[in-house]
Protein backbone atom coordinates (compact mmCIF):
# COMPACT_ATOMS: atom_id res chain seq x y z
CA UNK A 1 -3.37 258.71 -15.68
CA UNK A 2 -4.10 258.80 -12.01
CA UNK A 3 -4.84 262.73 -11.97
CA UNK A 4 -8.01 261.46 -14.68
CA UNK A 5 -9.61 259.58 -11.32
CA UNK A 6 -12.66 260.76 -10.27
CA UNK A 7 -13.08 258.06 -7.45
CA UNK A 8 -10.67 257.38 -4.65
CA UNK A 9 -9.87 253.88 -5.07
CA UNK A 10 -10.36 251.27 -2.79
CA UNK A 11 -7.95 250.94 0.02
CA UNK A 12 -7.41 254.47 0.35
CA UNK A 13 -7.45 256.13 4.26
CA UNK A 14 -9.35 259.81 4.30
CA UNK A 15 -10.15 262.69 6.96
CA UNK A 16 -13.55 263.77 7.01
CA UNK A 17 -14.24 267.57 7.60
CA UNK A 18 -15.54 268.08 11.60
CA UNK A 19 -14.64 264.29 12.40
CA UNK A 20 -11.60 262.86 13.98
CA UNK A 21 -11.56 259.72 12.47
CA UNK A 22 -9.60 257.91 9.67
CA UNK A 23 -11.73 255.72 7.18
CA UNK A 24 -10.85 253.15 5.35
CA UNK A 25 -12.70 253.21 1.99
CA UNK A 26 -14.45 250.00 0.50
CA UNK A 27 -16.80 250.80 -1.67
CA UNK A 28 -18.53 253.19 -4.05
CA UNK A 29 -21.61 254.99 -4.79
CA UNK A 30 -23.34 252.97 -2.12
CA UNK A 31 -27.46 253.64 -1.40
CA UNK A 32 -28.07 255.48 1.80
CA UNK A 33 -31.06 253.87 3.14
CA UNK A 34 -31.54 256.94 5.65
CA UNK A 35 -31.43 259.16 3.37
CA UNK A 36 -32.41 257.63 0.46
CA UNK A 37 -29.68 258.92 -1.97
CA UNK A 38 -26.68 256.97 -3.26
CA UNK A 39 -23.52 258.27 -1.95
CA UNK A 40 -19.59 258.55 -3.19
CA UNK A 41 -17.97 256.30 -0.67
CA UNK A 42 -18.74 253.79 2.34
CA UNK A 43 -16.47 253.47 4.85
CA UNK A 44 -14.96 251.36 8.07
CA UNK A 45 -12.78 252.99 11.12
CA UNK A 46 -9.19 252.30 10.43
CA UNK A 47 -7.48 250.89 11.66
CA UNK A 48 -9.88 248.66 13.06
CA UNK A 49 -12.01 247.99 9.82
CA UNK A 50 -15.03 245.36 9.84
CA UNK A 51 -15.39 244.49 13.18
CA UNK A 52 -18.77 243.41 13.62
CA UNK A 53 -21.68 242.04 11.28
CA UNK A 54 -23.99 244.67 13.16
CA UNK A 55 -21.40 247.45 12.19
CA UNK A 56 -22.80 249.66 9.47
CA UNK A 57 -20.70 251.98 6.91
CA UNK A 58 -20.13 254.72 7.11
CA UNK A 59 -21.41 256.69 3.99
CA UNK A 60 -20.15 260.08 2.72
CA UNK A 61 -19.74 262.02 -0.52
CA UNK A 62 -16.25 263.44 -2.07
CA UNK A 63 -17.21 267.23 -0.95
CA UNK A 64 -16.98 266.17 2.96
CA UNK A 65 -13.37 265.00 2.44
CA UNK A 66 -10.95 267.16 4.18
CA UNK A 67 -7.67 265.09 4.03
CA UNK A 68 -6.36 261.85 1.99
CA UNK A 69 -3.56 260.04 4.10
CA UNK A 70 -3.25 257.00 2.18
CA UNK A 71 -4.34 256.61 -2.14
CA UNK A 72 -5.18 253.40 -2.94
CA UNK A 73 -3.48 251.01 -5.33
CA UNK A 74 -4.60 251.79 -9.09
CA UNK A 75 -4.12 249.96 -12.35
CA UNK A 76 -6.06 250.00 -15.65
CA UNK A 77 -9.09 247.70 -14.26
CA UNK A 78 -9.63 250.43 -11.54
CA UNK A 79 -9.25 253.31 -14.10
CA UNK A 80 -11.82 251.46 -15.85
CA UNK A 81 -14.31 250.57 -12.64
CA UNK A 82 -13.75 254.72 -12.52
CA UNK A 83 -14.99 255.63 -15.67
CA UNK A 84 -18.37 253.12 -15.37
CA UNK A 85 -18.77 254.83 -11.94
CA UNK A 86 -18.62 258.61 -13.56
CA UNK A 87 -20.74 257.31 -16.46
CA UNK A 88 -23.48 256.18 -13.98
CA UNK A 89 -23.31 258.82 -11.70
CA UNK A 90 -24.34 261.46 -14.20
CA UNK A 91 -26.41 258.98 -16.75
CA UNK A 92 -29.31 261.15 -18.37
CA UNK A 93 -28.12 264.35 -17.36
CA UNK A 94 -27.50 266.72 -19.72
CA UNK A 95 -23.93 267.93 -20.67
CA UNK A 96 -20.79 267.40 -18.91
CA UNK A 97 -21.91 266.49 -15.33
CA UNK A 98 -21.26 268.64 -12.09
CA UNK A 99 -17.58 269.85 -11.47
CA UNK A 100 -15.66 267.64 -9.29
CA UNK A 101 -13.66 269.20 -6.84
């Protein structure tokens, strides 16, 4: 059931391609006010994690993942949350939806 995920659940610790840093992740398909597009993931440093009200997430999408150290805890509410997610990710588009990688 877990290989069905299209998310990275909360709690889980990734590697971002060109950056040093491990993230925590948690949250999903959060609105980049810079940018103005809604992204996979937001994300604190780990292991220091919210540190600061003024600290802001850091936002990223599945393709800039390079490495997953730690997978977050799954059960069927999560599987679930992951399926709503998918379903409003690619709401109105025709067919299947983009490949995931």
């Amino acid at each position: 059931m877990i290989f069905e995920k299209r998310y990275l659940p909360v709690g889980s610790v990734v590697g971002l391609k060109n950056d040093s840093r491990r993230l925590l992740i948690i949250g999903r398909q959060l609105y980049s006010e810079t940018n103005h597009v809604i992204r996979d993931f937001a994300a604190l440093e780990y292991p220091n994690g919210f540190v600061s009200s003024k600290e802001k997430f850091i936002l990223f999408d599945r393709k800039d993942i390079e490495v997953v150290y730690h997978y977050g805890y799954v059960d069927e509410k999560e599987m679930e949350l992951d399926k709503l997610l998918y379903e409003a990710e690619y709401k109105g588009e025709e067919g299947e939806g983009k490949e995931w990688s």
